[in-house]
PDB file of N, CA and C in Angstrom:
ATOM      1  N   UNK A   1       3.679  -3.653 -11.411  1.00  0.00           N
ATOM      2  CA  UNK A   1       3.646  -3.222 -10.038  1.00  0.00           C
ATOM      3  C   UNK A   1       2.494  -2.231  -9.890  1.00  0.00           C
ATOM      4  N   UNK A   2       2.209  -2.304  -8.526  1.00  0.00           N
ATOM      5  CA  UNK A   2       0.806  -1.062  -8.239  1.00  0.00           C
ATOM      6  C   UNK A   2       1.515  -0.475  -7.137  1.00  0.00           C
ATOM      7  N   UNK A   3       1.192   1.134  -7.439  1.00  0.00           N
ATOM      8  CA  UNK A   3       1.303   1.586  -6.144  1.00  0.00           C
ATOM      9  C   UNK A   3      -0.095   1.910  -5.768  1.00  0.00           C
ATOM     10  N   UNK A   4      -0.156   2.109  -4.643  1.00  0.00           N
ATOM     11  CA  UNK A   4      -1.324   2.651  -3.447  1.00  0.00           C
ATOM     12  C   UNK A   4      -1.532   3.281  -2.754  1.00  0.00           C
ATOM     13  N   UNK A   5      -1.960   4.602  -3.182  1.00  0.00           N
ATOM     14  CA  UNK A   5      -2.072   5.715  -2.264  1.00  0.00           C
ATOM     15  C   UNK A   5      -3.561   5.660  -1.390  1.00  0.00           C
ATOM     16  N   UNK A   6      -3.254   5.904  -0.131  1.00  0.00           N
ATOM     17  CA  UNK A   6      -4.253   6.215   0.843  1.00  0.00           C
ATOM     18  C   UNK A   6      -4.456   7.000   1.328  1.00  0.00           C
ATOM     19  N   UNK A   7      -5.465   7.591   1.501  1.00  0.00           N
ATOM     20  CA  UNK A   7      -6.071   9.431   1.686  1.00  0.00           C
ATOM     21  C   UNK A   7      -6.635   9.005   2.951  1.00  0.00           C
ATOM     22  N   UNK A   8      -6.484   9.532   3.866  1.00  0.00           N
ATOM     23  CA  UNK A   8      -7.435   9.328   5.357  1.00  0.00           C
ATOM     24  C   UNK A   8      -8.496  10.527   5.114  1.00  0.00           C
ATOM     25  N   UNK A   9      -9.856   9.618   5.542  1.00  0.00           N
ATOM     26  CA  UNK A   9     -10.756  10.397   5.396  1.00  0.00           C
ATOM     27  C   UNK A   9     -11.656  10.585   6.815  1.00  0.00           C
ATOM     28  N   UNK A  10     -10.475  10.314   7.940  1.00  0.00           N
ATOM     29  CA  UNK A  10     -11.232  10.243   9.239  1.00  0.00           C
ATOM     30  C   UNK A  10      -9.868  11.403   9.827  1.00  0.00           C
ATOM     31  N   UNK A  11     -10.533  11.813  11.207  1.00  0.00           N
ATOM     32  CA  UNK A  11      -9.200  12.326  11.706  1.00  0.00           C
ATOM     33  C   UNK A  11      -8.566  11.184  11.962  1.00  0.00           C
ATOM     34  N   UNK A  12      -7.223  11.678  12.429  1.00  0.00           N
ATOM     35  CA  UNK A  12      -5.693  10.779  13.079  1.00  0.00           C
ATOM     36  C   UNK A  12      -6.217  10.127  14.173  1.00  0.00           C
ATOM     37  N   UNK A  13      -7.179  10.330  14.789  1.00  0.00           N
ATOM     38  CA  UNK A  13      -7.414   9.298  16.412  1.00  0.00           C
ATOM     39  C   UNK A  13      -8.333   8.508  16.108  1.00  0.00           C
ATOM     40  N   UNK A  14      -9.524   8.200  14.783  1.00  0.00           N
ATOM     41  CA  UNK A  14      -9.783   7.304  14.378  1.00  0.00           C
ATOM     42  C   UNK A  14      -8.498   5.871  13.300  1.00  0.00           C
ATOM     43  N   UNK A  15      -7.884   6.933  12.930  1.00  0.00           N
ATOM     44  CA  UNK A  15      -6.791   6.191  12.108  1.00  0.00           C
ATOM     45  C   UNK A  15      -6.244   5.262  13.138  1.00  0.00           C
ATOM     46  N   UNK A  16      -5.438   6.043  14.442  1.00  0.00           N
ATOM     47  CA  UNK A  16      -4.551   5.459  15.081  1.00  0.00           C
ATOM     48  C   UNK A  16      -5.495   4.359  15.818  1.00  0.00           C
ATOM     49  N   UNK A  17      -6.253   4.267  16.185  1.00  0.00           N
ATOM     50  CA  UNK A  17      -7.183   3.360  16.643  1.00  0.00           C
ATOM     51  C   UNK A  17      -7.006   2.052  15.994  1.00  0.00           C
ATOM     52  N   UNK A  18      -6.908   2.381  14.462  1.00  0.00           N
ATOM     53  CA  UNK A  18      -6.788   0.493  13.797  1.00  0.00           C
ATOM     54  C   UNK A  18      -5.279   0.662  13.184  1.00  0.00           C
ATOM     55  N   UNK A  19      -4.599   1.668  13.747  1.00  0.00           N
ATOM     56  CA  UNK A  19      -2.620   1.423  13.006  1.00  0.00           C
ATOM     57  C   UNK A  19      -2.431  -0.007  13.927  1.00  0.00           C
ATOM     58  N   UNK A  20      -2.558  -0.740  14.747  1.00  0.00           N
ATOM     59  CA  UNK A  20      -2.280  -1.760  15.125  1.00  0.00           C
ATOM     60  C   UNK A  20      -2.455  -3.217  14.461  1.00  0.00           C
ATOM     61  N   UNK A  21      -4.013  -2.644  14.011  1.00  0.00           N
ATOM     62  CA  UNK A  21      -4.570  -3.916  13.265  1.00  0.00           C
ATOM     63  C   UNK A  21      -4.314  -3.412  11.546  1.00  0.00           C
ATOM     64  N   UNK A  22      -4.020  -2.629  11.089  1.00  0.00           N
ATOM     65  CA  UNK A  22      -3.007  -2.233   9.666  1.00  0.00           C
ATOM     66  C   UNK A  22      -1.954  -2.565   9.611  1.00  0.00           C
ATOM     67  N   UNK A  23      -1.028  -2.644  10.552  1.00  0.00           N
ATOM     68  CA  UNK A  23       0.568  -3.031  10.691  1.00  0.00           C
ATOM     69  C   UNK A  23       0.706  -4.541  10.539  1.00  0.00           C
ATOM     70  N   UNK A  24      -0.621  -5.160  11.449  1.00  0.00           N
ATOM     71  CA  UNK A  24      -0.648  -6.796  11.424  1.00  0.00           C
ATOM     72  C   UNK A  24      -0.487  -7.373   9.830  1.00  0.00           C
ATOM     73  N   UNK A  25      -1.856  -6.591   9.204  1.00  0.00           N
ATOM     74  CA  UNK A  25      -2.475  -6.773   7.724  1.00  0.00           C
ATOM     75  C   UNK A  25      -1.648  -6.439   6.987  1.00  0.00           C
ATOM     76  N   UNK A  26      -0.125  -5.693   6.667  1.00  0.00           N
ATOM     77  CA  UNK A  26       1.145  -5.212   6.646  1.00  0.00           C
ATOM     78  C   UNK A  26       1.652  -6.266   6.124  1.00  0.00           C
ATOM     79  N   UNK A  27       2.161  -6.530   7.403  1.00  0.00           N
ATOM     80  CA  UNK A  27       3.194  -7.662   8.095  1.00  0.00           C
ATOM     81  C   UNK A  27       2.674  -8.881   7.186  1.00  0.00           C
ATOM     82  N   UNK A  28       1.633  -9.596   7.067  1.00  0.00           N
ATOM     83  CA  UNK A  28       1.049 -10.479   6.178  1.00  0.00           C
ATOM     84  C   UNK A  28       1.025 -10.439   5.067  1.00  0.00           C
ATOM     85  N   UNK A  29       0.947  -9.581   4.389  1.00  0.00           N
ATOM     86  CA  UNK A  29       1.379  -9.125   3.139  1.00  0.00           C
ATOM     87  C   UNK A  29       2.802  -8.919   2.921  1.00  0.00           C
ATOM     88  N   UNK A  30       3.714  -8.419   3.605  1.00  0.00           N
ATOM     89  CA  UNK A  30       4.954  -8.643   2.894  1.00  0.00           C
ATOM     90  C   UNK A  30       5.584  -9.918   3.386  1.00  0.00           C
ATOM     91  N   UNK A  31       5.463 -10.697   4.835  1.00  0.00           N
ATOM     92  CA  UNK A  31       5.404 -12.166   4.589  1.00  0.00           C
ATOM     93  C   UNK A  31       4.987 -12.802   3.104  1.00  0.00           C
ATOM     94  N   UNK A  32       4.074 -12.488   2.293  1.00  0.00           N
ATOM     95  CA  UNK A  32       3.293 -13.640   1.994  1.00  0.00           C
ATOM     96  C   UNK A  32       4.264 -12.683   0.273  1.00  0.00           C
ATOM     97  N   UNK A  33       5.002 -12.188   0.192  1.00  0.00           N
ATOM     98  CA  UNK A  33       5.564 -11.536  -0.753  1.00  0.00           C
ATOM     99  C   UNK A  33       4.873 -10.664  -1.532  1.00  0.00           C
ATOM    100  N   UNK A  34       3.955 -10.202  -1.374  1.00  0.00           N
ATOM    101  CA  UNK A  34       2.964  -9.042  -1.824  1.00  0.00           C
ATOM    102  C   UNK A  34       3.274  -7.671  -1.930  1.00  0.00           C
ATOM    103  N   UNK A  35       3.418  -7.477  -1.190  1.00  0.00           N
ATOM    104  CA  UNK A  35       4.078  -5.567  -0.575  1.00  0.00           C
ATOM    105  C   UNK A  35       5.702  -5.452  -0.902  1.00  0.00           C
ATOM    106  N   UNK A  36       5.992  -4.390  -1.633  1.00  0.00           N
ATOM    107  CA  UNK A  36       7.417  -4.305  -1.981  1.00  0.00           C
ATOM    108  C   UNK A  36       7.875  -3.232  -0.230  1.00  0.00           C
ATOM    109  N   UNK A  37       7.194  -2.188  -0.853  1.00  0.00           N
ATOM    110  CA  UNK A  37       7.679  -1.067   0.588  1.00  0.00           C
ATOM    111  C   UNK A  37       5.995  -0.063   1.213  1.00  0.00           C
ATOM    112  N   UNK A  38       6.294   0.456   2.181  1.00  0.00           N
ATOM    113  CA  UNK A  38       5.121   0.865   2.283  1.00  0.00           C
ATOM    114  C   UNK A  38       5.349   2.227   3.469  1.00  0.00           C
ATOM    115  N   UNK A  39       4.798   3.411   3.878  1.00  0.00           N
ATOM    116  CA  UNK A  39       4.927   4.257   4.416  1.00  0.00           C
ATOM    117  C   UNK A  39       3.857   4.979   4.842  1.00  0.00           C
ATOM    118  N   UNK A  40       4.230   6.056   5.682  1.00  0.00           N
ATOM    119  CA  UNK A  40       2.716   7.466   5.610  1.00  0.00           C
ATOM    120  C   UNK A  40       3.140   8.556   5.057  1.00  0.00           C
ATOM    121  N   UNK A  41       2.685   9.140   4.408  1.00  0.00           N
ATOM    122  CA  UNK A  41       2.441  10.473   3.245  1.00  0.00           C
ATOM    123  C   UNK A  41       3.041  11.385   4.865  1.00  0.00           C
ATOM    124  N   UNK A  42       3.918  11.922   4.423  1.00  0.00           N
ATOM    125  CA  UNK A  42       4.528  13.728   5.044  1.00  0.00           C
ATOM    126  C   UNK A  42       3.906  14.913   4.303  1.00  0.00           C
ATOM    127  N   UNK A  43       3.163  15.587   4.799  1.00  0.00           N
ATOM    128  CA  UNK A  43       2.184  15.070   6.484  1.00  0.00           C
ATOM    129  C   UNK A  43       1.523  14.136   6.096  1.00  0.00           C
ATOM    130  N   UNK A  44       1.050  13.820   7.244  1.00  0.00           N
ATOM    131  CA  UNK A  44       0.207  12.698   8.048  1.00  0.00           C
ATOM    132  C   UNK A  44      -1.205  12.320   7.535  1.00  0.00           C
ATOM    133  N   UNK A  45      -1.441  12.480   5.502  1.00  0.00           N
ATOM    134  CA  UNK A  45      -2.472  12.414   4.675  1.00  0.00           C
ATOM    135  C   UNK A  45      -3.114  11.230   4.923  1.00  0.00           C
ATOM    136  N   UNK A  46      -2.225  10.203   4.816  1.00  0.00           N
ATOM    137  CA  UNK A  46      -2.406   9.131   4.572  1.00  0.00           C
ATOM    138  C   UNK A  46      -1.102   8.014   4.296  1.00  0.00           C
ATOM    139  N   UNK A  47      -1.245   7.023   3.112  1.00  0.00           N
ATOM    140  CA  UNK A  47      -0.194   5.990   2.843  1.00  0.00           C
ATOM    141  C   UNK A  47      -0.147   6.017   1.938  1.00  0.00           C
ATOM    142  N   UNK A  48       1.019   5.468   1.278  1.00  0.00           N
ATOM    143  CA  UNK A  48       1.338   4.678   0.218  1.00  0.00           C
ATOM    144  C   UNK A  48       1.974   3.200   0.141  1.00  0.00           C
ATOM    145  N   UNK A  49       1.704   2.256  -0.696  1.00  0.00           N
ATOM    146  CA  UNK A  49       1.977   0.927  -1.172  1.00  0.00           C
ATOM    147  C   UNK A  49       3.088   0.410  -1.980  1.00  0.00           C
ATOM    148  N   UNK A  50       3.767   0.179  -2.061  1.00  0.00           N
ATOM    149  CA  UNK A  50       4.447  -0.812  -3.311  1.00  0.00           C
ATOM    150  C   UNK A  50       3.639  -1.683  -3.526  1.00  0.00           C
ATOM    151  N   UNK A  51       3.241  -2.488  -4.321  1.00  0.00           N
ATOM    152  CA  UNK A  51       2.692  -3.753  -4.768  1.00  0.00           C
ATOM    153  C   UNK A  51       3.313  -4.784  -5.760  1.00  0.00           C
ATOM    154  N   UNK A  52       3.823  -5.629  -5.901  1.00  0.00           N
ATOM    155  CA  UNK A  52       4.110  -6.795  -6.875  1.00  0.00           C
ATOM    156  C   UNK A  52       2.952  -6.648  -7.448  1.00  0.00           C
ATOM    157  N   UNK A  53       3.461  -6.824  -9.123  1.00  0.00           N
ATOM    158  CA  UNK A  53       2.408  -7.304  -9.839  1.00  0.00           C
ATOM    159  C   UNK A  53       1.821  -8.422  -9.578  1.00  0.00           C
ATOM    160  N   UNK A  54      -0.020  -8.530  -9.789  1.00  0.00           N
ATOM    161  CA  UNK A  54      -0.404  -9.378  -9.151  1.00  0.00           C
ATOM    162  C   UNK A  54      -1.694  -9.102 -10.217  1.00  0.00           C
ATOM    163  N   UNK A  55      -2.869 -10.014 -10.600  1.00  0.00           N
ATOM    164  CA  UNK A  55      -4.096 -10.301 -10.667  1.00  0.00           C
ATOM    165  C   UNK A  55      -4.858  -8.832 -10.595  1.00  0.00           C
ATOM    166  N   UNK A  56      -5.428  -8.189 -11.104  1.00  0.00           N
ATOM    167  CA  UNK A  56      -6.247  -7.022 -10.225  1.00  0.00           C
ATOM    168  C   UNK A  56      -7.009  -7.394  -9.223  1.00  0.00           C
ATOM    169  N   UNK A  57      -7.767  -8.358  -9.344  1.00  0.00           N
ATOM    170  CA  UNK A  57      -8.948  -8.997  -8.334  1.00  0.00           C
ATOM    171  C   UNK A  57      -8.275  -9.401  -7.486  1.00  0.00           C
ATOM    172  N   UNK A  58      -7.194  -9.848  -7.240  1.00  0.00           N
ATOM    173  CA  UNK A  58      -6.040 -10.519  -6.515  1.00  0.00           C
ATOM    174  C   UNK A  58      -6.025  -8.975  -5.225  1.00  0.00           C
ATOM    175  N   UNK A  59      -5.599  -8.065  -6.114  1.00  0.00           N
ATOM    176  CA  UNK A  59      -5.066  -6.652  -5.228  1.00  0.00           C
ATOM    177  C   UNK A  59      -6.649  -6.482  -4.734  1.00  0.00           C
ATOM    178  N   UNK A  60      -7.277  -6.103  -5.186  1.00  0.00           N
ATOM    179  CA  UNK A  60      -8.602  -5.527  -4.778  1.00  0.00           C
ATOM    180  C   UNK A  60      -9.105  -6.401  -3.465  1.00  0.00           C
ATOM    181  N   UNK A  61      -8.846  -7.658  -3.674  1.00  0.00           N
ATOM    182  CA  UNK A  61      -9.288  -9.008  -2.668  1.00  0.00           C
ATOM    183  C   UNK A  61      -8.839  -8.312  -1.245  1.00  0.00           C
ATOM    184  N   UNK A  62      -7.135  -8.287  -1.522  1.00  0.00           N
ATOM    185  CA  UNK A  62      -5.803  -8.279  -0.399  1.00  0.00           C
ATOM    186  C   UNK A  62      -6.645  -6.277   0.419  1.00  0.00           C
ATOM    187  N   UNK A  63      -7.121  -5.612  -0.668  1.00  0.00           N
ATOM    188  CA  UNK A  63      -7.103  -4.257  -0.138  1.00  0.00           C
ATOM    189  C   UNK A  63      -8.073  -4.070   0.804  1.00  0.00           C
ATOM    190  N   UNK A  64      -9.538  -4.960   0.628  1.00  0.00           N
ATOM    191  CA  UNK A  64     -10.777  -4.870   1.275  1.00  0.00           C
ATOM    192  C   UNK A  64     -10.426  -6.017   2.512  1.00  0.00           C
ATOM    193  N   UNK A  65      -9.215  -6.083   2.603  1.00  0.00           N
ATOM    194  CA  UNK A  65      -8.769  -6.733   4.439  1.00  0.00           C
ATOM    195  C   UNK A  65      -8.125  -5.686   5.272  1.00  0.00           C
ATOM    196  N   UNK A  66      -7.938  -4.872   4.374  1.00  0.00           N
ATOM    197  CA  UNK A  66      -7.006  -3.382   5.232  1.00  0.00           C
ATOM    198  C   UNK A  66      -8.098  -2.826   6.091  1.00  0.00           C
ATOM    199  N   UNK A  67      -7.682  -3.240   7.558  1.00  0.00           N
ATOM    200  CA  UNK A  67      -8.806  -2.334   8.786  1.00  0.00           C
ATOM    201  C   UNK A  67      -8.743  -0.549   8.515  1.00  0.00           C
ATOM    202  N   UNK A  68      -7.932  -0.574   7.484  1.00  0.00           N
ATOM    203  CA  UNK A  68      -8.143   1.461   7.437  1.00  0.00           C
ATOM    204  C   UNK A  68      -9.332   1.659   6.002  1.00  0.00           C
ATOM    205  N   UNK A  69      -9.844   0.598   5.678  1.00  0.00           N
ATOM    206  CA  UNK A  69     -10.941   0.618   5.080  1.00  0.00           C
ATOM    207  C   UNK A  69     -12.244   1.558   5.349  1.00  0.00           C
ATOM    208  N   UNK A  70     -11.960   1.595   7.072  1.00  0.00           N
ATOM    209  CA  UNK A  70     -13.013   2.375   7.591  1.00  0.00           C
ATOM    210  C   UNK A  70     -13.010   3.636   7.820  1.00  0.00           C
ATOM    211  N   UNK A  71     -11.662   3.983   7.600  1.00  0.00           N
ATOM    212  CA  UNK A  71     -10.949   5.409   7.675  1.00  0.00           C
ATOM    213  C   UNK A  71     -10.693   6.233   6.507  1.00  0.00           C
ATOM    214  N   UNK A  72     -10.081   5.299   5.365  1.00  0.00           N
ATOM    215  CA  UNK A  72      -9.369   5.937   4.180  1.00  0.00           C
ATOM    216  C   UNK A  72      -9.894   5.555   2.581  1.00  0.00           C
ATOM    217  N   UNK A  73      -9.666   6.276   1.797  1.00  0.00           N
ATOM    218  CA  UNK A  73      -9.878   6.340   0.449  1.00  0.00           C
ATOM    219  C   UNK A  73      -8.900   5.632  -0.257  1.00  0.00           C
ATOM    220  N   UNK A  74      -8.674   4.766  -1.301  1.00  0.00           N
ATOM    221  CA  UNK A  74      -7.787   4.215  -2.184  1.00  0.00           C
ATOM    222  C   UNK A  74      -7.774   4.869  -3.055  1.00  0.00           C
ATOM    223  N   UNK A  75      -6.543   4.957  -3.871  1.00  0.00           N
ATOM    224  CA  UNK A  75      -6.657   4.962  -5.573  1.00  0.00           C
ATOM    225  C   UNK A  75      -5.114   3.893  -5.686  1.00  0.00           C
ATOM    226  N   UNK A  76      -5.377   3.383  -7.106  1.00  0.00           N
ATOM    227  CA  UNK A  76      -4.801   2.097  -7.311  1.00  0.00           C
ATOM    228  C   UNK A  76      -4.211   2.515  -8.668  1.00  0.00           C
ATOM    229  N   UNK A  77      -2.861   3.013  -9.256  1.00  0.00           N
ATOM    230  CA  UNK A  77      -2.443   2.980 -10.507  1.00  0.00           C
ATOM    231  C   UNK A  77      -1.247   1.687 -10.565  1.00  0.00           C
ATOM    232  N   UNK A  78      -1.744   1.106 -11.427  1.00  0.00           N
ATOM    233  CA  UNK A  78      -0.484  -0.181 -12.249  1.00  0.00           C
ATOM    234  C   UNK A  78       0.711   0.520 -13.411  1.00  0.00           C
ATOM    235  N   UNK A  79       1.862   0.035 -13.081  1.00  0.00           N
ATOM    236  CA  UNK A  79       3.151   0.839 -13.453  1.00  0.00           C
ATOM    237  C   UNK A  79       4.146   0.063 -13.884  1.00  0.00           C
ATOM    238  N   UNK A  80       4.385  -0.033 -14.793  1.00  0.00           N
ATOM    239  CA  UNK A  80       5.658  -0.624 -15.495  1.00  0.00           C
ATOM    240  C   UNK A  80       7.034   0.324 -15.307  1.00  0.00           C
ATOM    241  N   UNK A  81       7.620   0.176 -14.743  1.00  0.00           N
ATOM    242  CA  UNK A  81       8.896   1.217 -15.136  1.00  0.00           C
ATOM    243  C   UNK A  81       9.695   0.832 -15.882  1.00  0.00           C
ATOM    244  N   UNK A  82      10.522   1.626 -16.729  1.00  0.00           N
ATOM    245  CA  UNK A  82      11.197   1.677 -17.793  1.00  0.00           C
ATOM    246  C   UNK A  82      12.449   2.184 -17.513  1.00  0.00           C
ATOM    247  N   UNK A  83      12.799   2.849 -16.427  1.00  0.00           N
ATOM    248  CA  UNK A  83      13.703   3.263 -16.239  1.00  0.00           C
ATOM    249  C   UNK A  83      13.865   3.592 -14.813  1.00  0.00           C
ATOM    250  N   UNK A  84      14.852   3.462 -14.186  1.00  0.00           N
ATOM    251  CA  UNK A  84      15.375   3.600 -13.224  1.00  0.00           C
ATOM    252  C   UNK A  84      16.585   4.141 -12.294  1.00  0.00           C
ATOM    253  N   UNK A  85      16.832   4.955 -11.382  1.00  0.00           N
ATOM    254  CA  UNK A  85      18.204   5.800 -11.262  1.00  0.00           C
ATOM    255  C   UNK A  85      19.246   3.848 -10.591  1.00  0.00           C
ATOM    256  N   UNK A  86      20.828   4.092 -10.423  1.00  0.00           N
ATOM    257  CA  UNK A  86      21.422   3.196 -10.184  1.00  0.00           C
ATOM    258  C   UNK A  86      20.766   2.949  -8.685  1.00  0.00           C
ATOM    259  N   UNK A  87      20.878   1.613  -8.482  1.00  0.00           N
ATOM    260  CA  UNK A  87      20.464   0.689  -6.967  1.00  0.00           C
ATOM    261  C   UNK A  87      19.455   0.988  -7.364  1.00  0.00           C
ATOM    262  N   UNK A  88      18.121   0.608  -7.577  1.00  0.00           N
ATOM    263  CA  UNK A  88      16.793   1.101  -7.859  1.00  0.00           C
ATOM    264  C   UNK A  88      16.458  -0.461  -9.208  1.00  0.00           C
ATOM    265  N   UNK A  89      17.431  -0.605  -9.878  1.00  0.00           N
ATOM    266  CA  UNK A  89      16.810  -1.541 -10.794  1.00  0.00           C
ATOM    267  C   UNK A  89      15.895  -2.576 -10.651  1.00  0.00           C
ATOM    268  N   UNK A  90      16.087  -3.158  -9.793  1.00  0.00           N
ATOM    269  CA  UNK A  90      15.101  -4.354  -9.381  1.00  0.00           C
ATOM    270  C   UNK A  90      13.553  -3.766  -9.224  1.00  0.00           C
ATOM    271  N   UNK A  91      13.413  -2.529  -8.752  1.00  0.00           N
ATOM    272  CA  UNK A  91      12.100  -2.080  -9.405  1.00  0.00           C
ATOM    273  C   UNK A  91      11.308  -2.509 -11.105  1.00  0.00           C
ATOM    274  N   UNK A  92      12.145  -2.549 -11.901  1.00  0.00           N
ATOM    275  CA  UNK A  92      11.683  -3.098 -13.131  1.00  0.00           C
ATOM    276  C   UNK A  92      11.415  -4.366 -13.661  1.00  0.00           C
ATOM    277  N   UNK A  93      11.412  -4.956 -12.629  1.00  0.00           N
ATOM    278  CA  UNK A  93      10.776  -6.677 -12.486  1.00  0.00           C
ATOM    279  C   UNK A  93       9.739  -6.470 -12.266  1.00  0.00           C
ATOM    280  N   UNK A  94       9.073  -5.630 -11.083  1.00  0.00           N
ATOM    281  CA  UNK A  94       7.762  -5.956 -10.367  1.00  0.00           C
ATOM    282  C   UNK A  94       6.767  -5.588 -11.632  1.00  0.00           C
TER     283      UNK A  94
END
């Protein structure tokens, strides 16, 4: 699994400008079974990702369609978990 943190590197009224066309690019991704869960950082930094394990080039492909490309910074760590609190297990598949 990858998670995906996103740093906004624009103010919030450039962000909110493409949250419409991010939500779409979203929505397509966890259709298409890609995205486990996904949110905005408290405060209002940026995001984070769940990701299914996937290809790296695969993720990198799916990330350079995100319209907050023009706004925000990535970093990309891959994660095996090993352990997990109860209801949470199915995390250790991805």
């Amino acid at each position: 699994m990858y998670i995906v943190e996103l740093n906004y590197l624009q103010p919030l009224t450039a962000v909110d400008a493409l949250l419409p066309q991010h939500i779409e690019w979203l929505q397509q991704h966890f259709a298409a079974g890609h995205f486990i869960s996904a949110g905005a950082k408290q405060p209002r930094t940026g995001g984070m990702i769940l990701v299914k394990d996937m290809p790296e080039a695969q993720l990198k492909a799916i990330l350079q369609q995100d319209p907050f490309q023009k706004v925000a910074e990535y970093h990309v760590n891959q994660v095996k978990f090993s352990r997990t609190g109860t209801g949470f297990e199915q995390l250790q598949q991805y």
